[in-house]
PDB file of N, CA and C in Angstrom:
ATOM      1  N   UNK A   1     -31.522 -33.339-126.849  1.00  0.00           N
ATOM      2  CA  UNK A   1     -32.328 -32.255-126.329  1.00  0.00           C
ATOM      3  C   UNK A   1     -33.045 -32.696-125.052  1.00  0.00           C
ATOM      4  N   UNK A   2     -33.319 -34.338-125.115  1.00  0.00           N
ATOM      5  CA  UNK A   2     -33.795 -34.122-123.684  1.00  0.00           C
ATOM      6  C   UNK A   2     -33.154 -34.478-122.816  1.00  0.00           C
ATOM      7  N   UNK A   3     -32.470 -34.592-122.142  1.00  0.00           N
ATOM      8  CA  UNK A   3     -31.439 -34.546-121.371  1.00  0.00           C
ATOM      9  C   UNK A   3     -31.114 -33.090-121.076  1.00  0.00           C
ATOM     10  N   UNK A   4     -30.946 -31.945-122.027  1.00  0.00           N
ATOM     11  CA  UNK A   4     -30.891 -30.588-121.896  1.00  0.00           C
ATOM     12  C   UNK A   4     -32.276 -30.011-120.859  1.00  0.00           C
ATOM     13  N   UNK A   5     -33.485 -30.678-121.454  1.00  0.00           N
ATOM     14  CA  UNK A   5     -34.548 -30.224-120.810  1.00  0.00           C
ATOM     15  C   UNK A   5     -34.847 -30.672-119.365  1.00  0.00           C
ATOM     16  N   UNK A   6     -34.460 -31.912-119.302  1.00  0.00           N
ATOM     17  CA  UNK A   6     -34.379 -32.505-117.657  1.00  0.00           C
ATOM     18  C   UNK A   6     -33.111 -31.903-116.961  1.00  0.00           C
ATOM     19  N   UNK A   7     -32.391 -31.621-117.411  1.00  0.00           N
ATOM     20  CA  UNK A   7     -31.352 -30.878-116.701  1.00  0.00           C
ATOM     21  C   UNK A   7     -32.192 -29.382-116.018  1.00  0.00           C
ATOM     22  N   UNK A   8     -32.947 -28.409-117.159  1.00  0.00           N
ATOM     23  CA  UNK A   8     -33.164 -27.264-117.075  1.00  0.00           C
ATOM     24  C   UNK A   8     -34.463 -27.793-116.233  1.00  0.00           C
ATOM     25  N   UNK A   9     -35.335 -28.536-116.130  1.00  0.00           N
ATOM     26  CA  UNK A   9     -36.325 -28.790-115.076  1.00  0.00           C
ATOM     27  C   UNK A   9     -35.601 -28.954-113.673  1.00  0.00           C
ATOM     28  N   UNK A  10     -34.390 -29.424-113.424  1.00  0.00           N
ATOM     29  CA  UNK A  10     -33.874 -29.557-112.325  1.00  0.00           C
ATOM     30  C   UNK A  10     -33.436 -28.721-111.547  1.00  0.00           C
ATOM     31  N   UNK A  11     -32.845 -27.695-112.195  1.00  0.00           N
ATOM     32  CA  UNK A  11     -32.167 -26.757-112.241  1.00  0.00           C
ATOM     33  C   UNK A  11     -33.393 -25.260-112.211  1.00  0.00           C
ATOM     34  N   UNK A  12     -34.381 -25.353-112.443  1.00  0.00           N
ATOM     35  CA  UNK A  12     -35.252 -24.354-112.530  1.00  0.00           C
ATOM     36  C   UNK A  12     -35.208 -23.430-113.461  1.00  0.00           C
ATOM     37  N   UNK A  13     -34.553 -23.835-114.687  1.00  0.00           N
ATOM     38  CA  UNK A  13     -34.363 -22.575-115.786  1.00  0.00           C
ATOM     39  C   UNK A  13     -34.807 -23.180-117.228  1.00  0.00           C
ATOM     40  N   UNK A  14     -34.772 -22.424-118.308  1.00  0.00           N
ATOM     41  CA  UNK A  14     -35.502 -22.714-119.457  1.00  0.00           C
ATOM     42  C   UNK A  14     -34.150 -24.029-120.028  1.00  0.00           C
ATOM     43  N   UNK A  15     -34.821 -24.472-120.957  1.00  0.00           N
ATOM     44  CA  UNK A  15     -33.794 -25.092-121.841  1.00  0.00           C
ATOM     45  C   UNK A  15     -32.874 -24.929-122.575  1.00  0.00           C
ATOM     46  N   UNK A  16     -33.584 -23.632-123.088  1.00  0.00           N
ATOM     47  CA  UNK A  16     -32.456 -22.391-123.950  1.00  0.00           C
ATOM     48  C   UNK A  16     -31.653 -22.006-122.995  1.00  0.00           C
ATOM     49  N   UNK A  17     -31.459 -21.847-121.559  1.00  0.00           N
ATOM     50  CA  UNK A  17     -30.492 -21.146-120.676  1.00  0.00           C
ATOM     51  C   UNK A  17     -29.345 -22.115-120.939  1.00  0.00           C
ATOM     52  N   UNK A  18     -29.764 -23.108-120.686  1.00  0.00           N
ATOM     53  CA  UNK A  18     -28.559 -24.269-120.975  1.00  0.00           C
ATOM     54  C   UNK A  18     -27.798 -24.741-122.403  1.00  0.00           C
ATOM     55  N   UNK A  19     -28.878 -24.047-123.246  1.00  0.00           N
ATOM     56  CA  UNK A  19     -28.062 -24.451-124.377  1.00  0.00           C
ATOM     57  C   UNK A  19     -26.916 -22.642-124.503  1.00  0.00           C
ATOM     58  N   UNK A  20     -26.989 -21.751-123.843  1.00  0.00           N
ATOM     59  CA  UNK A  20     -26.793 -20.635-123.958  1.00  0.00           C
ATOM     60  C   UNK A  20     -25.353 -20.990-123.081  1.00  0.00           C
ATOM     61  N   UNK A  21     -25.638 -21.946-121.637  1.00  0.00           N
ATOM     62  CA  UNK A  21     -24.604 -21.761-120.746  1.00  0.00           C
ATOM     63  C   UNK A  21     -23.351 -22.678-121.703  1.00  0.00           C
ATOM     64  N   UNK A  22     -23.794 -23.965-122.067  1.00  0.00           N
ATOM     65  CA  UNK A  22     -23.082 -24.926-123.047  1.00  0.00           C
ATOM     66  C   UNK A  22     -22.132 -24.126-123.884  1.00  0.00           C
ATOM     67  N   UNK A  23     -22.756 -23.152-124.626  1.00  0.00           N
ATOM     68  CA  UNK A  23     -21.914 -22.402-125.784  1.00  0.00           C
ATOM     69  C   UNK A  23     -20.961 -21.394-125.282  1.00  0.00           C
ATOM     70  N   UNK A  24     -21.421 -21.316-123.898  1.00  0.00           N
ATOM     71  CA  UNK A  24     -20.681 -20.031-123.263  1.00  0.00           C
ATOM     72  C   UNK A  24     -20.964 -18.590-123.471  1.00  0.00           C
ATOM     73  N   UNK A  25     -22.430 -18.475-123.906  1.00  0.00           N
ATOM     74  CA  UNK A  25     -23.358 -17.541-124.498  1.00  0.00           C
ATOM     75  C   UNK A  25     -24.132 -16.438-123.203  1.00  0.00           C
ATOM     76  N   UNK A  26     -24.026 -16.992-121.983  1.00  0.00           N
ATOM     77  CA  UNK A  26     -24.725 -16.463-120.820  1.00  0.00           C
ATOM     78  C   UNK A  26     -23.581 -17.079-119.731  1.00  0.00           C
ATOM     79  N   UNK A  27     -23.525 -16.011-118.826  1.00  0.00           N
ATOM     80  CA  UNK A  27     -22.731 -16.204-117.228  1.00  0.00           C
ATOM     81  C   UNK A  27     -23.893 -16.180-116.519  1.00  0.00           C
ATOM     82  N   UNK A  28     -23.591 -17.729-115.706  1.00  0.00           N
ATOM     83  CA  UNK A  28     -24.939 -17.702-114.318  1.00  0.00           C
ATOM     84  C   UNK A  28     -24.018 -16.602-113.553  1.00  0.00           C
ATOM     85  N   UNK A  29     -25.761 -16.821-112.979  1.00  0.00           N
ATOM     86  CA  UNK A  29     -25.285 -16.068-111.797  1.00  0.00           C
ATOM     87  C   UNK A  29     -24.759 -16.809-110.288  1.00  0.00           C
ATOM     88  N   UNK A  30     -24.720 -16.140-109.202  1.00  0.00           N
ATOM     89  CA  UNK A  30     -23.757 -16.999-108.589  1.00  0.00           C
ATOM     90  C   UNK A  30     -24.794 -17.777-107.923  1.00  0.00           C
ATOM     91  N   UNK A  31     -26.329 -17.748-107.669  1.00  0.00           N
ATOM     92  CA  UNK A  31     -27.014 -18.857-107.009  1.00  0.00           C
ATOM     93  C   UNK A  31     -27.075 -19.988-108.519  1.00  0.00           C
ATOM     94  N   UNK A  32     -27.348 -19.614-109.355  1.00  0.00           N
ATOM     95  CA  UNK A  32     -27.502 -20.917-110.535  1.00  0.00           C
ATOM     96  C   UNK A  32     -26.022 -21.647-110.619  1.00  0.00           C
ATOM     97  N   UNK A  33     -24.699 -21.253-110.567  1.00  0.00           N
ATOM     98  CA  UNK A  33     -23.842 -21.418-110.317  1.00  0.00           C
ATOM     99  C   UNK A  33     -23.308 -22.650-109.391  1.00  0.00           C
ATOM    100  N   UNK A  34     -24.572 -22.402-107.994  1.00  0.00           N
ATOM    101  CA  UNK A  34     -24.136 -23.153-107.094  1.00  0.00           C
ATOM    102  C   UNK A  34     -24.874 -24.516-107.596  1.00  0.00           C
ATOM    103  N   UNK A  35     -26.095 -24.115-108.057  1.00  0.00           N
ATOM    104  CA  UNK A  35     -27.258 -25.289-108.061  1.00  0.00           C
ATOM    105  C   UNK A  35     -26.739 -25.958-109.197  1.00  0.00           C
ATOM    106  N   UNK A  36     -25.768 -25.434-110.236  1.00  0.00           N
ATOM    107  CA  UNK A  36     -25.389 -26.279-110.844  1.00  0.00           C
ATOM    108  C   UNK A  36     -24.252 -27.736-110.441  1.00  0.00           C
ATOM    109  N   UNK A  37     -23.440 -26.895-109.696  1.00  0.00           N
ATOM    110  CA  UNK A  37     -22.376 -27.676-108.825  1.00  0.00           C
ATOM    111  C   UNK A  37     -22.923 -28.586-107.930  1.00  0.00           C
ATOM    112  N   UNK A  38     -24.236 -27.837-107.196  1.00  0.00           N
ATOM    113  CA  UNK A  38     -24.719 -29.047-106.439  1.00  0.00           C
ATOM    114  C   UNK A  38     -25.076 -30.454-107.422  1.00  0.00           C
ATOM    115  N   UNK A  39     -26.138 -29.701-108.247  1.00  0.00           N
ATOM    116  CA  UNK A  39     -26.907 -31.160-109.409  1.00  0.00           C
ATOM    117  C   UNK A  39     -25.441 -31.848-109.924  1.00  0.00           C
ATOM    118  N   UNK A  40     -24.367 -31.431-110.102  1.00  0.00           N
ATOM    119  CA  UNK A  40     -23.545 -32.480-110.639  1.00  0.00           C
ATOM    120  C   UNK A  40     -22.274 -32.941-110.050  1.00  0.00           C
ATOM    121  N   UNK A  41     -23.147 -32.361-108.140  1.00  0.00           N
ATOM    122  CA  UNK A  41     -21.690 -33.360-106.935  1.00  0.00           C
ATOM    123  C   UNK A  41     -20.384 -33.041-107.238  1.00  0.00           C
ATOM    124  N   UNK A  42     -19.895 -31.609-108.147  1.00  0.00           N
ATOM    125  CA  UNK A  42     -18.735 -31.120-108.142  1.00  0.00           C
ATOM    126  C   UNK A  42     -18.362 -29.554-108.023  1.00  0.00           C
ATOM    127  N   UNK A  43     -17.145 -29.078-107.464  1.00  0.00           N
ATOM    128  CA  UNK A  43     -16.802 -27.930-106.725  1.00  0.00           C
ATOM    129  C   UNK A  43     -17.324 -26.693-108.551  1.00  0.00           C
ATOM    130  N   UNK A  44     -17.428 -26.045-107.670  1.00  0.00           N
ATOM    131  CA  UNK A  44     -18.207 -24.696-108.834  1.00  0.00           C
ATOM    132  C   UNK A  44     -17.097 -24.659-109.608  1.00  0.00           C
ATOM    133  N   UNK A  45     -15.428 -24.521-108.804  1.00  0.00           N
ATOM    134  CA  UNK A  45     -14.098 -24.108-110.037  1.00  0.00           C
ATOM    135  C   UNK A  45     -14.255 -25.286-110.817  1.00  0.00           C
ATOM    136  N   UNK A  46     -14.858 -26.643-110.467  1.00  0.00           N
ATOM    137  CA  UNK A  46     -14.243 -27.871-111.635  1.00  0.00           C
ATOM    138  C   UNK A  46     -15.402 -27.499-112.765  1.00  0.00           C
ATOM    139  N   UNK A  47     -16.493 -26.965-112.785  1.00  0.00           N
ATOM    140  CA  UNK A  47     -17.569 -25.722-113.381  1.00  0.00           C
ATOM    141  C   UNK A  47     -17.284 -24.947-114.097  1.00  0.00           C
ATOM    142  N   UNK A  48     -16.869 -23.668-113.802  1.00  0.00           N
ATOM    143  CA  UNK A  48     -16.438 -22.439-113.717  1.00  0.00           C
ATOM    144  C   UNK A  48     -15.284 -22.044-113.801  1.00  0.00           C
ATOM    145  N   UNK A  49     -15.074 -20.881-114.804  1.00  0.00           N
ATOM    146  CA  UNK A  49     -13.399 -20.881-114.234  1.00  0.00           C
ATOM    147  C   UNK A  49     -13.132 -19.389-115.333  1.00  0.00           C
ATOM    148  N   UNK A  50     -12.295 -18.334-114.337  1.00  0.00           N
ATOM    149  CA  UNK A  50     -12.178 -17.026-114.866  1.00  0.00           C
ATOM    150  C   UNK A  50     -11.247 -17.217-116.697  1.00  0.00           C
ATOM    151  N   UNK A  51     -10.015 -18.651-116.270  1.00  0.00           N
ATOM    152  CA  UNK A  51      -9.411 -18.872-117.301  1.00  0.00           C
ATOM    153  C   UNK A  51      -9.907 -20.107-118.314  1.00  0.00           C
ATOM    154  N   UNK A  52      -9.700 -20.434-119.764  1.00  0.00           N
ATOM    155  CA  UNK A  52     -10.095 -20.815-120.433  1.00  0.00           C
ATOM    156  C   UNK A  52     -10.157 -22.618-119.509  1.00  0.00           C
ATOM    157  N   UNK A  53     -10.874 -23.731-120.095  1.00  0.00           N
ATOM    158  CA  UNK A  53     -10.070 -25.039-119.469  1.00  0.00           C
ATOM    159  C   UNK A  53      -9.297 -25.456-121.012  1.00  0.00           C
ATOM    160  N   UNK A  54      -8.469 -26.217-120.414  1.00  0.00           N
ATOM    161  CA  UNK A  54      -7.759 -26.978-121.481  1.00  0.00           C
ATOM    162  C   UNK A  54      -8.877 -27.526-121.924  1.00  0.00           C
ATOM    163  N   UNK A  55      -8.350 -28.263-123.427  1.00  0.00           N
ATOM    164  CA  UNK A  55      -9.921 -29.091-123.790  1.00  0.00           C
ATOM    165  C   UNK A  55      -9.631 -30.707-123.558  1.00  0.00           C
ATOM    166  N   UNK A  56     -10.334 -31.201-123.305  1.00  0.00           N
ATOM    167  CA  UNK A  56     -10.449 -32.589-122.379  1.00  0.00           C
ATOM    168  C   UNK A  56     -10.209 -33.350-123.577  1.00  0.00           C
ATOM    169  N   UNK A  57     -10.131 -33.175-124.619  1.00  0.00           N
ATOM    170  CA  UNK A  57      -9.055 -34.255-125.776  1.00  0.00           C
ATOM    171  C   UNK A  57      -7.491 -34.230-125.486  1.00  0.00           C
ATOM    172  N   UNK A  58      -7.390 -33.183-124.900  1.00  0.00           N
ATOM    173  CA  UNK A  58      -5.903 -32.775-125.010  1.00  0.00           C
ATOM    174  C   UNK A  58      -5.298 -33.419-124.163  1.00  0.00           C
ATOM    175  N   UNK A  59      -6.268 -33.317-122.564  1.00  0.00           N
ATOM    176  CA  UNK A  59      -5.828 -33.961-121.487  1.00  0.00           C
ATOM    177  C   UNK A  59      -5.944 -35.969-121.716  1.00  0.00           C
ATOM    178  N   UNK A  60      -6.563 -35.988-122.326  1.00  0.00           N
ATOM    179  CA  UNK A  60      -6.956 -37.609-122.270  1.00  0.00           C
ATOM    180  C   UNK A  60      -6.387 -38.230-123.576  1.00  0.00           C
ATOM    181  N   UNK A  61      -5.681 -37.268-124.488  1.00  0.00           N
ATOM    182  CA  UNK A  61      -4.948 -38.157-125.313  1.00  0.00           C
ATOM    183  C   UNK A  61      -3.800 -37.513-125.935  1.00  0.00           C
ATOM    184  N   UNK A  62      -2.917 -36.755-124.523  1.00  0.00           N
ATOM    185  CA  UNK A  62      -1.567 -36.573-124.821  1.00  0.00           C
ATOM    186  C   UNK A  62      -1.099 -37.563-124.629  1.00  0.00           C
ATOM    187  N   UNK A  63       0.246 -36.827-125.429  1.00  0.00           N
ATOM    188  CA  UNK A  63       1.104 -37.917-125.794  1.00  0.00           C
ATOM    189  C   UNK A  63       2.314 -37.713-124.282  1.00  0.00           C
ATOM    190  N   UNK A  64       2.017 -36.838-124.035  1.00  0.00           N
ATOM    191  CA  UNK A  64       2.886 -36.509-122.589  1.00  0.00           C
ATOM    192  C   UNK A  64       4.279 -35.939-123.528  1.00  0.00           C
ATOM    193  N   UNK A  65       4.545 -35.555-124.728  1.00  0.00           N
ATOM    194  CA  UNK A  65       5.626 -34.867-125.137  1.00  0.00           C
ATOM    195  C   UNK A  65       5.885 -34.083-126.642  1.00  0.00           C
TER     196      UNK A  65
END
């Protein structure tokens, strides 16, 4: 939780926003959007994305077949 809360101090929003954005419970909007991409030095799509992401077990421990 704190790590959630220093995030949401950084970011200018409650703590609950983030546990809301985490679950996929709330869509920022497109300035929180950016400030998120900025705080974590990556492009909004590696963020964001209209289609689902693969889930990052899948990618890091295929078997490639």
């Amino acid at each position: 939780m704190r790590r959630r809360q220093e995030l949401a101090k950084a970011l200018d929003v409650s703590y609950q926003t983030i546990g809301y954005l985490e679950r996929g419970d709330f869509h920022p909007s497109l300035e929180l959007a950016f400030r998120i991409s900025e705080f974590f030095g990556i492009p909004i799509e590696a963020i964001f994305s209209r289609k689902p992401f693969q889930p990052m077990s899948e990618i890091l421990y295929s078997t490639g077949g």
